[in-house]
C-alpha atoms as a PDB file:
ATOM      1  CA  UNK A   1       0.590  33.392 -13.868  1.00  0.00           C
ATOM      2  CA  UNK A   2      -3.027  33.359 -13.745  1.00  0.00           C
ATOM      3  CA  UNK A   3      -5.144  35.947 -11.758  1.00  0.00           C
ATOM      4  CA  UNK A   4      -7.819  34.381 -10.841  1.00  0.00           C
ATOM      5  CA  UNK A   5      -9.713  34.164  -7.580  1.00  0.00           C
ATOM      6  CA  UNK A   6      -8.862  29.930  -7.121  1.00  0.00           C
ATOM      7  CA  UNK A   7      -5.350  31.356  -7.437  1.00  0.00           C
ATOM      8  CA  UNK A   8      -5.352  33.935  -5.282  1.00  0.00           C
ATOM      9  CA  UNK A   9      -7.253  31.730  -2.615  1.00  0.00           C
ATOM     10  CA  UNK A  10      -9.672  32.978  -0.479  1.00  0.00           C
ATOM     11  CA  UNK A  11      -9.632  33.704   3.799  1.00  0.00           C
ATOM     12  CA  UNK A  12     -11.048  31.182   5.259  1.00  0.00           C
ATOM     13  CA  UNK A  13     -10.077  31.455   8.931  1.00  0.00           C
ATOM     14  CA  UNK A  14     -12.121  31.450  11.683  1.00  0.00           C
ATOM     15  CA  UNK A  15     -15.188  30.000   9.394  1.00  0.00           C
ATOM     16  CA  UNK A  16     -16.626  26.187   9.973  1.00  0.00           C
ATOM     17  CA  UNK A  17     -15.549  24.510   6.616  1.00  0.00           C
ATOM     18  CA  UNK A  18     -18.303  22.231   4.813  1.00  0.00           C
ATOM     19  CA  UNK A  19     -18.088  19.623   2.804  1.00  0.00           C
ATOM     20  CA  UNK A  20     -19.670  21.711   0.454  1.00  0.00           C
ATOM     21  CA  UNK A  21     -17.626  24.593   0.764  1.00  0.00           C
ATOM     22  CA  UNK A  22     -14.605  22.474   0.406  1.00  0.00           C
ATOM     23  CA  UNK A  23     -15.810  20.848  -2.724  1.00  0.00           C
ATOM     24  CA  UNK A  24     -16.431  23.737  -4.380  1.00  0.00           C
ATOM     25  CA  UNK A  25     -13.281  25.899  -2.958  1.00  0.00           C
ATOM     26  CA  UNK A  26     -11.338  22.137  -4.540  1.00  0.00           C
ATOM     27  CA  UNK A  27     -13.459  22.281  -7.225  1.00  0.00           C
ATOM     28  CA  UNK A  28     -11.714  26.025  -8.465  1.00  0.00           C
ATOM     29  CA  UNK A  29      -8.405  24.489  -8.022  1.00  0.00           C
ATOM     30  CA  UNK A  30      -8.760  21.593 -10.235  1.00  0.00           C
ATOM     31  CA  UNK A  31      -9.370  23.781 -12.794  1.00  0.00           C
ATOM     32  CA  UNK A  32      -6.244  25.680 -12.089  1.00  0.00           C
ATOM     33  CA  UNK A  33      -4.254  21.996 -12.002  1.00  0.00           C
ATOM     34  CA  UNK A  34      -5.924  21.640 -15.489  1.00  0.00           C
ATOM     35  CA  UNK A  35      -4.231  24.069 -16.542  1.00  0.00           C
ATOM     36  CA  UNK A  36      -0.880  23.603 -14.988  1.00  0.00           C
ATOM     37  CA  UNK A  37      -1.104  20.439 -16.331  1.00  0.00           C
ATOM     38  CA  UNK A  38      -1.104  21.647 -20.165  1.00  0.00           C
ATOM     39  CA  UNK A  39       1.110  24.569 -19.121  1.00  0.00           C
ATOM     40  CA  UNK A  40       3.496  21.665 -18.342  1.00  0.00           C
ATOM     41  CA  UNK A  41       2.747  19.152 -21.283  1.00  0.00           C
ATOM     42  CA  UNK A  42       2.994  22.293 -23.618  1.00  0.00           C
ATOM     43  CA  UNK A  43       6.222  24.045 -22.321  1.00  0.00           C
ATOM     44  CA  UNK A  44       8.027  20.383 -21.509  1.00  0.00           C
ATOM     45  CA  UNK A  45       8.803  21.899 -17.924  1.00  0.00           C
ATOM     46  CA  UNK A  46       9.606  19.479 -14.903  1.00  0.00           C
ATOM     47  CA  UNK A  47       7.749  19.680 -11.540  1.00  0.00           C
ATOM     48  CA  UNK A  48       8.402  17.049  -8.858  1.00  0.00           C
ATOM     49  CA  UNK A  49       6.580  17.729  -5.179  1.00  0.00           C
ATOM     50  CA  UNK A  50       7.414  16.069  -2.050  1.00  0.00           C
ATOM     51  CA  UNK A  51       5.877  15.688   0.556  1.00  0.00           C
ATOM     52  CA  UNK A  52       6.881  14.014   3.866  1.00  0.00           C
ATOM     53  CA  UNK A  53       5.142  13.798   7.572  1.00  0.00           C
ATOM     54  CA  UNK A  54       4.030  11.761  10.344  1.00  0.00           C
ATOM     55  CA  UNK A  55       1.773   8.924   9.540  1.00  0.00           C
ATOM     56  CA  UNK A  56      -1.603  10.391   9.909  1.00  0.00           C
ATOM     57  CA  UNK A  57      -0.709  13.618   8.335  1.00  0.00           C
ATOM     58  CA  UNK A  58      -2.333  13.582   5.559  1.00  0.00           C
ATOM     59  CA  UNK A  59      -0.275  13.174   3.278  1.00  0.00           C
ATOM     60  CA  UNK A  60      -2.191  10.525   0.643  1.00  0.00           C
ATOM     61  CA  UNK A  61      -5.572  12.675   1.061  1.00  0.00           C
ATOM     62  CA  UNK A  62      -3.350  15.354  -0.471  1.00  0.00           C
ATOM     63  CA  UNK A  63      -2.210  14.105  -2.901  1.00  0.00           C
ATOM     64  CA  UNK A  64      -5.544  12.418  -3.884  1.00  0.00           C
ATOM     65  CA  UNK A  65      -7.454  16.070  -3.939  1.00  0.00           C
ATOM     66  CA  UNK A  66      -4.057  16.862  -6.229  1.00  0.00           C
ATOM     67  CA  UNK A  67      -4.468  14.269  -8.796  1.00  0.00           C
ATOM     68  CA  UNK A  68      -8.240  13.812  -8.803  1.00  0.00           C
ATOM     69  CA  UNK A  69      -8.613  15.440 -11.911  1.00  0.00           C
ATOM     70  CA  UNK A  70      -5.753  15.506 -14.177  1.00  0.00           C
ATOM     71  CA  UNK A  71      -3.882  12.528 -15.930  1.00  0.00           C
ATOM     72  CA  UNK A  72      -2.236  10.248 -14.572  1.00  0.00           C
ATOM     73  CA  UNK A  73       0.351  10.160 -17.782  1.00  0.00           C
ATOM     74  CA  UNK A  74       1.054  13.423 -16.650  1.00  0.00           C
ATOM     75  CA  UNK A  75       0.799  13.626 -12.604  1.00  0.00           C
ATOM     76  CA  UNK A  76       2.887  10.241 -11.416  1.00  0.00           C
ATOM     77  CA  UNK A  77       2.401   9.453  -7.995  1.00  0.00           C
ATOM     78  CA  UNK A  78       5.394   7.756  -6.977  1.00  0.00           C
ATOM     79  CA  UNK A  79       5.361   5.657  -3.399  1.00  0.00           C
ATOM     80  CA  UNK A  80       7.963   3.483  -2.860  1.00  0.00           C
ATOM     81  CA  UNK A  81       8.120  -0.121  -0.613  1.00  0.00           C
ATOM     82  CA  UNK A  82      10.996  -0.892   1.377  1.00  0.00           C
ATOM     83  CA  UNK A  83      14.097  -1.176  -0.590  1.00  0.00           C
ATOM     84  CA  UNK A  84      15.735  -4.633  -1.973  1.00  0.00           C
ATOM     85  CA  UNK A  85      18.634  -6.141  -0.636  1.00  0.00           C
ATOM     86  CA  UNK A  86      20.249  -4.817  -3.890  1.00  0.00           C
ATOM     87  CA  UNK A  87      19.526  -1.114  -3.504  1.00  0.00           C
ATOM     88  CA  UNK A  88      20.376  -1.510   0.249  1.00  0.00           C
ATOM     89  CA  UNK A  89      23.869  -1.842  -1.455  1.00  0.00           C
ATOM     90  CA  UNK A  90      23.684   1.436  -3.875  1.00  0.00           C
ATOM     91  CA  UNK A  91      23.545   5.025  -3.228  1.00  0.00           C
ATOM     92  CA  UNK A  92      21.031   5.834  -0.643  1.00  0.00           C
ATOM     93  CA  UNK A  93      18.939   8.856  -3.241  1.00  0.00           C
ATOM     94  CA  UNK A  94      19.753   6.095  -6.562  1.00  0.00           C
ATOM     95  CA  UNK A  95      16.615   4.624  -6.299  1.00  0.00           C
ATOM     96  CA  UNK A  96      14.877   7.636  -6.192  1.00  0.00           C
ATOM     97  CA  UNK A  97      16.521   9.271  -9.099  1.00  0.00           C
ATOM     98  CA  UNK A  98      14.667   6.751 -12.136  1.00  0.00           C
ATOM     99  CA  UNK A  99      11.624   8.497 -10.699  1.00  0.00           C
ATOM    100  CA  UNK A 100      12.539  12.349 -11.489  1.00  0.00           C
ATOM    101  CA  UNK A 101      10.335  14.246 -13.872  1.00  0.00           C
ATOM    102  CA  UNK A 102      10.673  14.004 -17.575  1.00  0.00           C
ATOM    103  CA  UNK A 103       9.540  16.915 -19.755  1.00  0.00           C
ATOM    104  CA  UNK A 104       6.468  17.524 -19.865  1.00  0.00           C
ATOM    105  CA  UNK A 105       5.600  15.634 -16.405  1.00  0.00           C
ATOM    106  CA  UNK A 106       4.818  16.674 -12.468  1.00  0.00           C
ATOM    107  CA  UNK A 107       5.891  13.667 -10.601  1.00  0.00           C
ATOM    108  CA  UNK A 108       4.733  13.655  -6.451  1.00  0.00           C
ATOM    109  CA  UNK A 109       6.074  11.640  -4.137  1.00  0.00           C
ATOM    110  CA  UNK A 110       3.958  10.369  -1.467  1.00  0.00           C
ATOM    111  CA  UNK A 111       7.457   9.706   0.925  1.00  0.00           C
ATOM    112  CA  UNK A 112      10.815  10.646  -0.312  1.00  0.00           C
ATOM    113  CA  UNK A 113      14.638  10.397  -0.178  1.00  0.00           C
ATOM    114  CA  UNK A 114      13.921  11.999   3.189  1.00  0.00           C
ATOM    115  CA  UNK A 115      12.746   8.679   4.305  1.00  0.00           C
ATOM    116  CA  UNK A 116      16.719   8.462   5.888  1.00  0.00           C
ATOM    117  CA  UNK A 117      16.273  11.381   8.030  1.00  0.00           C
ATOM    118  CA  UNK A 118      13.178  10.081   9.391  1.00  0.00           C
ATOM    119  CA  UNK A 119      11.445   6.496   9.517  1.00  0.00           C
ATOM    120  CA  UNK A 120      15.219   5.137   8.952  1.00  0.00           C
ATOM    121  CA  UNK A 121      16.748   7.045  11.534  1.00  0.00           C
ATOM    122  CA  UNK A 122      13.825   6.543  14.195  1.00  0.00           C
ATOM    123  CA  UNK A 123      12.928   3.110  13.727  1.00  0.00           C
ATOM    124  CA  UNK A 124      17.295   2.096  13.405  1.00  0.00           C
ATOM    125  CA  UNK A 125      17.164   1.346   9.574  1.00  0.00           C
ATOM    126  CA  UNK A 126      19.899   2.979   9.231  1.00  0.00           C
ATOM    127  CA  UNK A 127      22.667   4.681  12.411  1.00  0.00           C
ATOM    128  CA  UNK A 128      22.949   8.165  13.043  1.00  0.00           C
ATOM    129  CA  UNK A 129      26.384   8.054  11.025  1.00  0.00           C
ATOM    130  CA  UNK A 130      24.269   7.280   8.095  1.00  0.00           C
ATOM    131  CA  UNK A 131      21.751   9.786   8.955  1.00  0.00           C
ATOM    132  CA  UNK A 132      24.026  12.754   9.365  1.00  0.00           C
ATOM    133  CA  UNK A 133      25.595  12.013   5.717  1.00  0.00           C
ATOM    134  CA  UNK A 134      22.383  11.645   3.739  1.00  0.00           C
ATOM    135  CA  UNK A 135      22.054  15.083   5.550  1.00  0.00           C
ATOM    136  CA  UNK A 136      25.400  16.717   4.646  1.00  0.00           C
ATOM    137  CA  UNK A 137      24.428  15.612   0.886  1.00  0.00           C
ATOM    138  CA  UNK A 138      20.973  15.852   0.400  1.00  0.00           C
ATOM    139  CA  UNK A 139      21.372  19.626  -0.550  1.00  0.00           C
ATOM    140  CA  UNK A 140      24.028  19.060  -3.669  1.00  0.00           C
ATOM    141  CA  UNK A 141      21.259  16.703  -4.762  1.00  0.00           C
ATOM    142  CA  UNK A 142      18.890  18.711  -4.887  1.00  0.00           C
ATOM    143  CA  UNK A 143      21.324  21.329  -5.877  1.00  0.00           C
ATOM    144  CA  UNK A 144      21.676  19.236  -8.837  1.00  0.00           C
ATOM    145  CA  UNK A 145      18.201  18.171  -9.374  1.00  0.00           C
ATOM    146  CA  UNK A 146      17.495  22.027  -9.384  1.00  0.00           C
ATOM    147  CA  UNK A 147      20.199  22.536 -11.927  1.00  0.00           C
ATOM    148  CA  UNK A 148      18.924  20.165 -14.556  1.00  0.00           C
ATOM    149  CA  UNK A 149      15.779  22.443 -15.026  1.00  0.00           C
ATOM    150  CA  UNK A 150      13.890  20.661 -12.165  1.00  0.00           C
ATOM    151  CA  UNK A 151      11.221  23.012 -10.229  1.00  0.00           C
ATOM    152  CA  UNK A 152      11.300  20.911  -6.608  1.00  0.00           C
ATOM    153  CA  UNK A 153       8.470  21.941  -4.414  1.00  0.00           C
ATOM    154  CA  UNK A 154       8.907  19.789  -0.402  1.00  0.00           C
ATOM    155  CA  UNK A 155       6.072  20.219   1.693  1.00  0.00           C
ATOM    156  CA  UNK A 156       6.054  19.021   5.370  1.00  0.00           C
ATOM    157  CA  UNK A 157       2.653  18.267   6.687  1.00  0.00           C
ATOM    158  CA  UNK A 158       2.312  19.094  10.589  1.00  0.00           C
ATOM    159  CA  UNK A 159      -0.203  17.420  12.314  1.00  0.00           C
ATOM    160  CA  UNK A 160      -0.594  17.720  16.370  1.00  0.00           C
ATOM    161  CA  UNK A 161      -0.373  14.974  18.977  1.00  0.00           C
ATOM    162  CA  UNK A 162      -4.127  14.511  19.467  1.00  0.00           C
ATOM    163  CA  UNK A 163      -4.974  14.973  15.520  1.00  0.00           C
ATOM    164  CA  UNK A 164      -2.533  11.730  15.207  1.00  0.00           C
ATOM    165  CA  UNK A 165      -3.860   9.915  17.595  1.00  0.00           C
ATOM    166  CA  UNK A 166      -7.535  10.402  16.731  1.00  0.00           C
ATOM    167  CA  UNK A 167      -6.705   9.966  13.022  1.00  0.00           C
ATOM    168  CA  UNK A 168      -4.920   6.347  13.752  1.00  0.00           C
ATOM    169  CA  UNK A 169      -7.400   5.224  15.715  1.00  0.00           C
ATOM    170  CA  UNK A 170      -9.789   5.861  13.407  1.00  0.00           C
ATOM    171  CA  UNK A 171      -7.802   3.492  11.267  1.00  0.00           C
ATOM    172  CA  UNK A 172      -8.294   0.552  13.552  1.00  0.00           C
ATOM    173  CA  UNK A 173     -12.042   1.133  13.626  1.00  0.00           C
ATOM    174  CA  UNK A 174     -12.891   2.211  10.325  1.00  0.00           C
ATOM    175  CA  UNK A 175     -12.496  -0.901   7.994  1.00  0.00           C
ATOM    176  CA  UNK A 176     -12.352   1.183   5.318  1.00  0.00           C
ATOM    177  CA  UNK A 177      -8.877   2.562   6.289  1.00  0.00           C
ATOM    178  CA  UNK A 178      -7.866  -0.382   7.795  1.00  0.00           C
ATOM    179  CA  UNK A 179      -4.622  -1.209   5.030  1.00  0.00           C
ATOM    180  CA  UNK A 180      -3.290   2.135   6.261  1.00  0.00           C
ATOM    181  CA  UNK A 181      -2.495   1.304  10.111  1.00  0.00           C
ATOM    182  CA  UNK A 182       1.001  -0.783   9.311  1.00  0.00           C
ATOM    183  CA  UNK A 183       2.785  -2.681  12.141  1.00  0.00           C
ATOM    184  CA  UNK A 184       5.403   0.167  11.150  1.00  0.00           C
ATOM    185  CA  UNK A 185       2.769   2.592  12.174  1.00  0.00           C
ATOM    186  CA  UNK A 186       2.360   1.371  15.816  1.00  0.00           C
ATOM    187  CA  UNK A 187       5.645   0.740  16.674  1.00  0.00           C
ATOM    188  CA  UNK A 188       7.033   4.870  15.452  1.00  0.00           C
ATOM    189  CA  UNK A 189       3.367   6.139  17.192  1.00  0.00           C
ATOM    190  CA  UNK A 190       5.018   6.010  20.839  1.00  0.00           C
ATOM    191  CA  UNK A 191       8.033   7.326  19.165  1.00  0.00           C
ATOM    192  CA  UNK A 192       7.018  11.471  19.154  1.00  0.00           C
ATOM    193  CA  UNK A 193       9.529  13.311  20.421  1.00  0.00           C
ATOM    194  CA  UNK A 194      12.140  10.845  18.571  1.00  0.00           C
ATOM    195  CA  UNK A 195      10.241  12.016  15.184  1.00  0.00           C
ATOM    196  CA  UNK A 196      10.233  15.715  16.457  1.00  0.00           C
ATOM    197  CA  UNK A 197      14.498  15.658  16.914  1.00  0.00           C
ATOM    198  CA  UNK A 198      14.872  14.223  13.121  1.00  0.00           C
ATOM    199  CA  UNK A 199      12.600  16.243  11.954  1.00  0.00           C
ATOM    200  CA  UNK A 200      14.636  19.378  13.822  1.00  0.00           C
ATOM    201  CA  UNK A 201      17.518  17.936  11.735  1.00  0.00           C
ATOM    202  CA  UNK A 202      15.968  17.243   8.734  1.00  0.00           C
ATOM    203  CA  UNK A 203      15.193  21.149   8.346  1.00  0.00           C
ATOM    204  CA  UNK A 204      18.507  22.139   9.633  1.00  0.00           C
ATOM    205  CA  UNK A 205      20.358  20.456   7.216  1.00  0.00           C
ATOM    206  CA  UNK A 206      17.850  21.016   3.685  1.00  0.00           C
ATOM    207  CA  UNK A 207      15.808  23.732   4.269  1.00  0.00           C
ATOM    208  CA  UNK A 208      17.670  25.747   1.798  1.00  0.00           C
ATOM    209  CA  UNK A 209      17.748  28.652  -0.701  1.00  0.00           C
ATOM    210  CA  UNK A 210      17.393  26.327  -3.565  1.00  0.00           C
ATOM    211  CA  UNK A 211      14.957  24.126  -2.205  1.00  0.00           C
ATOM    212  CA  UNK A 212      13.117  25.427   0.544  1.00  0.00           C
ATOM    213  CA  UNK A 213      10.634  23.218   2.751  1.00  0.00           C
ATOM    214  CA  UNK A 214       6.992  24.888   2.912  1.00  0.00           C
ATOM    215  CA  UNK A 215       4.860  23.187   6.336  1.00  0.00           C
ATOM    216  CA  UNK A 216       1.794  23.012   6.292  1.00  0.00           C
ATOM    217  CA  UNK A 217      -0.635  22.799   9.070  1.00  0.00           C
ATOM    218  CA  UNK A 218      -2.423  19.935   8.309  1.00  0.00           C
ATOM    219  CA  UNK A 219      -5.080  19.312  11.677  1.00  0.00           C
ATOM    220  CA  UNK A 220      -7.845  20.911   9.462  1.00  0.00           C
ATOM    221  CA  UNK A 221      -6.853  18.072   6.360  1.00  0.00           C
ATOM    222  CA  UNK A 222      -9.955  20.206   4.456  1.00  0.00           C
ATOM    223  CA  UNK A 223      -7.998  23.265   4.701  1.00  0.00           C
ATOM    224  CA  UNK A 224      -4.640  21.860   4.671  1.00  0.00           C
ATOM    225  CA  UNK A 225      -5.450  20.288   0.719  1.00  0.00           C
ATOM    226  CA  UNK A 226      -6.837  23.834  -0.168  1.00  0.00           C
ATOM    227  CA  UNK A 227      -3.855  25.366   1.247  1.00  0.00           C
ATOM    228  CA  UNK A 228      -1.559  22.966   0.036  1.00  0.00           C
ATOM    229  CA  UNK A 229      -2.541  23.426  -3.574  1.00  0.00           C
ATOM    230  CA  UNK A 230      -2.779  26.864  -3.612  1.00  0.00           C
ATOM    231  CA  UNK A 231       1.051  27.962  -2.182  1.00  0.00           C
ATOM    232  CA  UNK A 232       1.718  25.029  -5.460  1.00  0.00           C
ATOM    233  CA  UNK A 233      -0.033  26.988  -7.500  1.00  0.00           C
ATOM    234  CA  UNK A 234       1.443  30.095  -6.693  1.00  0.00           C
ATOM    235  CA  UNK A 235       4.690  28.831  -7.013  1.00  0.00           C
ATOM    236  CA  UNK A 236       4.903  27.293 -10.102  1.00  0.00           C
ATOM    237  CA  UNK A 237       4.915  30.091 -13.081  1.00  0.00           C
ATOM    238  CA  UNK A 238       2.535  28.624 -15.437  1.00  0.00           C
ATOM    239  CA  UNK A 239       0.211  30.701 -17.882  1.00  0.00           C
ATOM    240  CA  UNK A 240      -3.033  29.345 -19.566  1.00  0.00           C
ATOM    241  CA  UNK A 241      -2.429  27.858 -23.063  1.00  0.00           C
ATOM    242  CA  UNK A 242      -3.986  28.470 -25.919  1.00  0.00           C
ATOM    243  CA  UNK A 243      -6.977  25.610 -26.512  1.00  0.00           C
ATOM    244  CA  UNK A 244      -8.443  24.747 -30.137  1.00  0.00           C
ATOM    245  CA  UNK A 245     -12.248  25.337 -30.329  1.00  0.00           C
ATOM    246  CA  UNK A 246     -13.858  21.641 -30.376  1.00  0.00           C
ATOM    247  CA  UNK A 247     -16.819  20.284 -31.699  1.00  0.00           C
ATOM    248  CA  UNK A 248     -18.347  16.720 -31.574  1.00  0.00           C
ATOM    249  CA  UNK A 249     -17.713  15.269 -34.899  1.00  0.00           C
ATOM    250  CA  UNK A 250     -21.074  13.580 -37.127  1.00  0.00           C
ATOM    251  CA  UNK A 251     -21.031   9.819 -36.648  1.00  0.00           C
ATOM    252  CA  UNK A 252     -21.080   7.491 -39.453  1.00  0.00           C
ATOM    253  CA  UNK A 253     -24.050   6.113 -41.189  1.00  0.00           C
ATOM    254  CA  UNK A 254     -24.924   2.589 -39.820  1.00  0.00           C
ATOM    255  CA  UNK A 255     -24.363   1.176 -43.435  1.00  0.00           C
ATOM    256  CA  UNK A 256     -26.318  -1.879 -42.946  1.00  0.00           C
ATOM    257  CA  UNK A 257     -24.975  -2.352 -39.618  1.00  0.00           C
ATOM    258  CA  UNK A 258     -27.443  -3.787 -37.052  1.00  0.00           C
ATOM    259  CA  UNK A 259     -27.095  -4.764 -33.503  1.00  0.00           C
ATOM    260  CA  UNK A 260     -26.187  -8.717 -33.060  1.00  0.00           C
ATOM    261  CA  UNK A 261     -28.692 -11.299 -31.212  1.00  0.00           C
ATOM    262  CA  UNK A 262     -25.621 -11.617 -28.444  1.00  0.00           C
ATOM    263  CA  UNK A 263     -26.413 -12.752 -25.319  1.00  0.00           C
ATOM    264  CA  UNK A 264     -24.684 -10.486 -23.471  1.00  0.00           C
ATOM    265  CA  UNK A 265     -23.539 -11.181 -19.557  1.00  0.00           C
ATOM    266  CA  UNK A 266     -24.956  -8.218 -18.121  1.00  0.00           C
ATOM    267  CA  UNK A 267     -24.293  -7.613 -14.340  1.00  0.00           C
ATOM    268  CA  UNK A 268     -27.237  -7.574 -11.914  1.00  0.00           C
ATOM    269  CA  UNK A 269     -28.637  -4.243 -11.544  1.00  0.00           C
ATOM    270  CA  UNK A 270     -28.349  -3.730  -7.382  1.00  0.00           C
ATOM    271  CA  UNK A 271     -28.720   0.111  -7.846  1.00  0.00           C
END
């Protein structure tokens, strides 16, 4: 695994947190992710990272400062809408399984399978009967998922009552971030404690040997993406791989080319 101070992470408790500071503390990591990444494409390993929460947690800001700088051939972000009337009929976790890691891929999931023991069971999606199945099962899945040479990193992202609320009302206001607040969002928001008991459960039931959940305290969402990537990076045993030298090539000789009297449709220059 590679030393290195980005790795390691530095303390940074009890200090105010810049933009600046955070840019350059994220800044360190990428370069870490860079190299996971060809540690990954190299070696043909399989990463897949969850990560679940209440709405507000932070969850896509995460998994933006994740992906910011690798490839997106590599890194799929997978986010799934509301399932058809046809998978309503299959196996809850079968529409999740097309989505596992390949080798050579780190796939994220911005919501999960877990989606049963939470938003399901909350909003009534699905009945507590259904709830307490997906929970007797989900560990042989992931037992299995394990098995097939799968490295499954689940993070939970804990965010406090009045973090939520300022972050969703933010959401109304800022029209920027307006696509985020969801009817769905407004009707689970009074629903706290009813989050809090499947949440209880959810941890009960999967947080397991084999496939652990790591939480996160996400009210700082600076610290909580710093954080975040470095327990990943910690976790996951890659190594640096060996990189050939590279140099620019010469261009070619214009050999009679010249440029053509095109009228091209430039766009107004605003900036």
């Amino acid at each position: 695994m590679a030393k290195t101070e980005a790795k390691k992470g530095r303390s940074l408790e009890g200090k105010s947190l810049s933009y600046k500071e955070y840019r350059k503390e994220l800044c360190q990591l990428h370069v870490e992710l860079v190299k996971l990444q060809e540690w990954v494409v190299q070696t043909g390993s399989k990463v897949c990272i969850v990560f679940e929460g209440r709405d507000g947690a932070g969850k896509g800001g995460t998994i933006k400062a994740i992906t910011e700088r690798v490839s997106p051939r590599v890194f799929r972000v997978i986010a799934l809408p509301a399932p058809t009337e046809r998978e309503k009929s299959q196996m809850y976790v079968q529409r999740y399984l097309p989505h596992l890691p390949a080798a050579g891929e780190v796939v994220i999931f911005d919501r999960s399978w877990y989606n049963r023991a939470g938003v399901e069971r909350v909003m009534g999606f699905c009945s507590d009967e259904d709830a307490v199945k997906f929970l007797a099962a989900v560990p042989l899945v992931e037992q299995a998922i394990v098995a097939s040479g799968v490295m499954l990193l689940k993070y939970w992202l804990e965010v406090n009552e009045e973090e939520q609320t300022r972050r969703l009302e933010a959401r109304i206001h800022d029209r920027r971030k307006v696509w985020k607040l969801t009817d769905m969002d407004l009707k689970s928001y009074s629903r706290w404690y009813d989050y809090s008991r499947a949440r209880d459960a959810m941890f009960r039931a999967s947080d397991t040997a084999i496939a652990p959940w790591s939480v996160a305290n996400s009210n700082d969402k600076r610290r909580a993406r710093l954080n975040i990537i470095t327990d990943l990076l910690h976790k996951i045993p890659y190594e640096p791989m060996p990189r050939k030298n590279v140099t620019l090539p010469k261009r070619q000789k214009p050999d009679g080319y010249e440029d053509p009297d095109y009228p091209f449709k430039y766009i107004a220059e605003k900036f």
